[in-house]
Protein backbone atom coordinates (compact mmCIF):
# COMPACT_ATOMS: atom_id res chain seq x y z
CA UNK A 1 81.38 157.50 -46.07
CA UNK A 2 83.62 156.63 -42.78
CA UNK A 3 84.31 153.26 -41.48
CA UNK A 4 82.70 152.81 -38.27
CA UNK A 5 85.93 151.26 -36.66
CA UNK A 6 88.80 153.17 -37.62
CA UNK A 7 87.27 156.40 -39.61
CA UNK A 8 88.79 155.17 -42.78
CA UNK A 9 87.44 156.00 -46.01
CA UNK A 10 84.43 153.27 -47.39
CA UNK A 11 84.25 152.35 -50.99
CA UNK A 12 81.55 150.15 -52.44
CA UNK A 13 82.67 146.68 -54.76
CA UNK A 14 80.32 144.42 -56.64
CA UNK A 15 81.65 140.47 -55.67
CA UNK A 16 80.96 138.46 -57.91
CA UNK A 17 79.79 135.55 -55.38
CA UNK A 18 79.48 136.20 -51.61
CA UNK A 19 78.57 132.69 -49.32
CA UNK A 20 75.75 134.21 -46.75
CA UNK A 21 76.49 132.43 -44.26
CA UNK A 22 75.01 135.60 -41.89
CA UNK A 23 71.39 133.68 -43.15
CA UNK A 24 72.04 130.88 -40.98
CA UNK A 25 72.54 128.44 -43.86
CA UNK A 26 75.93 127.17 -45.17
CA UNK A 27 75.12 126.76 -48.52
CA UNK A 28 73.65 130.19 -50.06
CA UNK A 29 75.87 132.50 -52.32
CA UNK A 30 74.82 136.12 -53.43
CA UNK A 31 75.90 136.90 -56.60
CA UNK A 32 76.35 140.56 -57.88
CA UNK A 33 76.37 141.62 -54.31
CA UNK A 34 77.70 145.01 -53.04
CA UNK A 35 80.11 145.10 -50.50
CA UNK A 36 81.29 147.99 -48.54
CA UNK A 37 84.80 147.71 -47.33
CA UNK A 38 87.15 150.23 -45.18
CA UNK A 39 90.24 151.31 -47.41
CA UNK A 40 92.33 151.37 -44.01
CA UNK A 41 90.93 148.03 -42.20
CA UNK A 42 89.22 145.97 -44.30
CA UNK A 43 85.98 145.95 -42.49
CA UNK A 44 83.69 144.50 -45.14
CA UNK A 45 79.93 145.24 -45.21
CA UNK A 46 77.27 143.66 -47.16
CA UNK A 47 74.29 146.23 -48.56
CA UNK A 48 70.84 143.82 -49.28
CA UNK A 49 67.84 145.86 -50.31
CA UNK A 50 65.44 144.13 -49.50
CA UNK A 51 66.40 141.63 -47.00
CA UNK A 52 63.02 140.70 -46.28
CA UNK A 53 62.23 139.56 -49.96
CA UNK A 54 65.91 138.15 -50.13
CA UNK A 55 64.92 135.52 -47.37
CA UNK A 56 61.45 134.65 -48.34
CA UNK A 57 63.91 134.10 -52.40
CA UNK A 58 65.85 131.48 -50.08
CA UNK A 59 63.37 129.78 -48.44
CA UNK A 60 60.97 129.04 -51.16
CA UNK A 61 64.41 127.75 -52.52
CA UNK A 62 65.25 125.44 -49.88
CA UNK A 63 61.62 124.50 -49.74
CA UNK A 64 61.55 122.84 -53.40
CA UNK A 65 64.77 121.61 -53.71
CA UNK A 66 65.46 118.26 -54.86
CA UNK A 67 67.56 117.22 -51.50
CA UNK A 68 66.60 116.25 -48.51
CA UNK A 69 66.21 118.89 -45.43
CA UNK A 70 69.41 119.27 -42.96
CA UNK A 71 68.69 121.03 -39.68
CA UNK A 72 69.63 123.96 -40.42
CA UNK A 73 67.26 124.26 -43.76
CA UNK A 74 64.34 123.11 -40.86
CA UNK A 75 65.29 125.92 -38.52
CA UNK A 76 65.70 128.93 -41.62
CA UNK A 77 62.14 127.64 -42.53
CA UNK A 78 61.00 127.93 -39.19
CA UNK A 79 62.44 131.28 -38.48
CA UNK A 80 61.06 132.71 -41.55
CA UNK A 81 57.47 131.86 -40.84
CA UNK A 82 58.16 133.83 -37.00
CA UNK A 83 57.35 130.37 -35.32
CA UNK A 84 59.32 129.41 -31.59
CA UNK A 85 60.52 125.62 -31.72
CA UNK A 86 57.24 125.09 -29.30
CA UNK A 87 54.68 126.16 -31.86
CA UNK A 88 56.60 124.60 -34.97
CA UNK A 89 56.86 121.25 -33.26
CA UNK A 90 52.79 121.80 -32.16
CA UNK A 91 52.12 121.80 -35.87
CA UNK A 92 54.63 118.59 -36.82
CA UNK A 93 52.90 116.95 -33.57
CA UNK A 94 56.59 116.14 -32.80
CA UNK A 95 58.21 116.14 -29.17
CA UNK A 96 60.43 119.93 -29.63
CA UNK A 97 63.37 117.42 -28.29
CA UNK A 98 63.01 116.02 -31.91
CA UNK A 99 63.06 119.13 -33.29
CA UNK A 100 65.89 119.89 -31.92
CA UNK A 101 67.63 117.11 -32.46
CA UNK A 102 66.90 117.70 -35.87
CA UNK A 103 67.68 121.43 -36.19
CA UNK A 104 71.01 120.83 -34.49
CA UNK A 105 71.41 118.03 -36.76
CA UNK A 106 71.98 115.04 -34.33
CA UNK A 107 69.13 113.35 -35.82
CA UNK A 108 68.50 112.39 -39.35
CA UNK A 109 64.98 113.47 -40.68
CA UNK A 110 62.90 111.05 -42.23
CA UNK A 111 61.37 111.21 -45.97
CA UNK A 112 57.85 112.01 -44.44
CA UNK A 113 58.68 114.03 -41.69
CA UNK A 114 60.81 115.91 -44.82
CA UNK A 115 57.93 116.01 -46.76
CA UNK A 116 55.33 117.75 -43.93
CA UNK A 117 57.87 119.99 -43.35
CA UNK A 118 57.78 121.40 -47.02
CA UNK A 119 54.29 121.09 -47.43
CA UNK A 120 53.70 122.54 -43.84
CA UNK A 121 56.01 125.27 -44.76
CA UNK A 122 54.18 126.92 -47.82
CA UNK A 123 50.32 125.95 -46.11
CA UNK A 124 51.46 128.35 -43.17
CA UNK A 125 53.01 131.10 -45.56
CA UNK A 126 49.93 130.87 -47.52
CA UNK A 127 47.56 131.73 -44.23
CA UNK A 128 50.05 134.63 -43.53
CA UNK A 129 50.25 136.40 -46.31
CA UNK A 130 46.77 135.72 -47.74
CA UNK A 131 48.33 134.59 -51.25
CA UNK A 132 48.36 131.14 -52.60
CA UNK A 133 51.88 129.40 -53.55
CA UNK A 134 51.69 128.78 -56.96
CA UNK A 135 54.77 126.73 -57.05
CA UNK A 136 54.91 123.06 -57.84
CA UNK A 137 55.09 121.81 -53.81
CA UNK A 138 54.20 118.45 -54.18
CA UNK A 139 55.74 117.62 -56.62
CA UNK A 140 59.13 118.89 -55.66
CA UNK A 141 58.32 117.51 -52.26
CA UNK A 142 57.63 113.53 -54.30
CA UNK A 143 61.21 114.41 -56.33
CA UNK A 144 63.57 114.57 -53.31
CA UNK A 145 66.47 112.79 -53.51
CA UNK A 146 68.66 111.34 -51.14
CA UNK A 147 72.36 111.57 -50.99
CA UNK A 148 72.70 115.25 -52.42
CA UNK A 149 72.96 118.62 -50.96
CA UNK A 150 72.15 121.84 -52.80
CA UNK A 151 73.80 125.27 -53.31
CA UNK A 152 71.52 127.75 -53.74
CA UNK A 153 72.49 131.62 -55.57
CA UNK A 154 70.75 134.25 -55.48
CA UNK A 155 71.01 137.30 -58.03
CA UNK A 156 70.86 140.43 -56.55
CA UNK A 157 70.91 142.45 -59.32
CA UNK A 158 67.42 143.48 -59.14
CA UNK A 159 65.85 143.39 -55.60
CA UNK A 160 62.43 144.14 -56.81
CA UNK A 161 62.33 140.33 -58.45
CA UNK A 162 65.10 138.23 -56.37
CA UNK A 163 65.67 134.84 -58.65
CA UNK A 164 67.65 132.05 -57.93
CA UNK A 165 69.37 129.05 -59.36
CA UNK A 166 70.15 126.13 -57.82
CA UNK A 167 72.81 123.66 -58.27
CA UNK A 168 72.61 120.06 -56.77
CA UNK A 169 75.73 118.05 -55.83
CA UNK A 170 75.06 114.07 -55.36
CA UNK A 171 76.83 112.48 -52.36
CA UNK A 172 78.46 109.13 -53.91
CA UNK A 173 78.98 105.61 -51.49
CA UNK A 174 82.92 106.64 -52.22
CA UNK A 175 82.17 110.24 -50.97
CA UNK A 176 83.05 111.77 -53.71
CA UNK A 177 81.16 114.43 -55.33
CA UNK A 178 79.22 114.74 -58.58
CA UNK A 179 77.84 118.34 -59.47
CA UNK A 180 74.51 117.53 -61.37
């Protein structure tokens, strides 16, 4: 295979841990990922099977963890469902100027507000794909905690069945960091 940029040869690593940041989200990591990367360049590549399945993995993630929603967790949710800001904000019978607010993270999002938005979230999947969630929504909605922020990994070893793991890091008054 030829690099697209300079016609250099293409070989195919397995990293460990990639951040996929291309998902819109700053805190997901792929691990076992392959990676194409030019020989000459360095170009680097990422090959996800099944990106579709990949991003429903990381939003049913972000959608029952333990921390509160940032903007950019609202937004991935939103996109994933195919909703414009108009319609998503129809449903949260919010001005969109709060949503975007939100989404661009110049205004905090309050506990209930959080909470619709998760339970919103898997009602609307539900009607789409005709299946019901059988995860534990409102209860991880009741267990959110403040101060923390999440890390989410996803294994990509086998894109039939996409797992992931989370791993919660608690904000302290000091601003230090606690992994939990």
């Amino acid at each position: 295979m030829k690099c697209d940029i300079c016609r250099g040869n293409i070989i195919t690593k397995t990293q460990q841990s990639y951040q996929y940041k291309e998902c819109g989200l700053d805190n997901v990591y792929l691990k076992n990922v392959d990676v194409r990367v030019c020989e000459s360049c360095g170009e680097k590549n990422l090959r996800i099977p099944g990106i579709l399945e990949l991003h429903e993995t990381i939003a049913r993630g972000i959608a029952l963890q333990p921390c509160p929603l940032r903007g950019q967790d609202i937004k991935f949710l939103r996109k994933q469902l195919g909703y414009s800001a108009k319609q998503w904000s129809a449903f949260l019978r919010i001005d969109s100027s709060t949503l975007s607010r939100w989404e661009n993270e110049q205004q905090e999002i309050g506990p209930q507000s959080d909470g619709l938005i998760r339970l919103l979230y898997f009602r609307l999947l539900d009607e789409s794909t005709g299946k019901v969630t059988c995860d534990p929504v409102a209860a991880a909605s009741a267990a959110v905690t403040p101060a923390c922020f999440l890390k989410v990994y996803v294994n990509m070893d086998n894109p039939a069945v996409y797992s992931y793991k989370t791993r919660s890091i608690r904000t302290h008054n000091t601003g230090e960091l606690a992994l939990s």
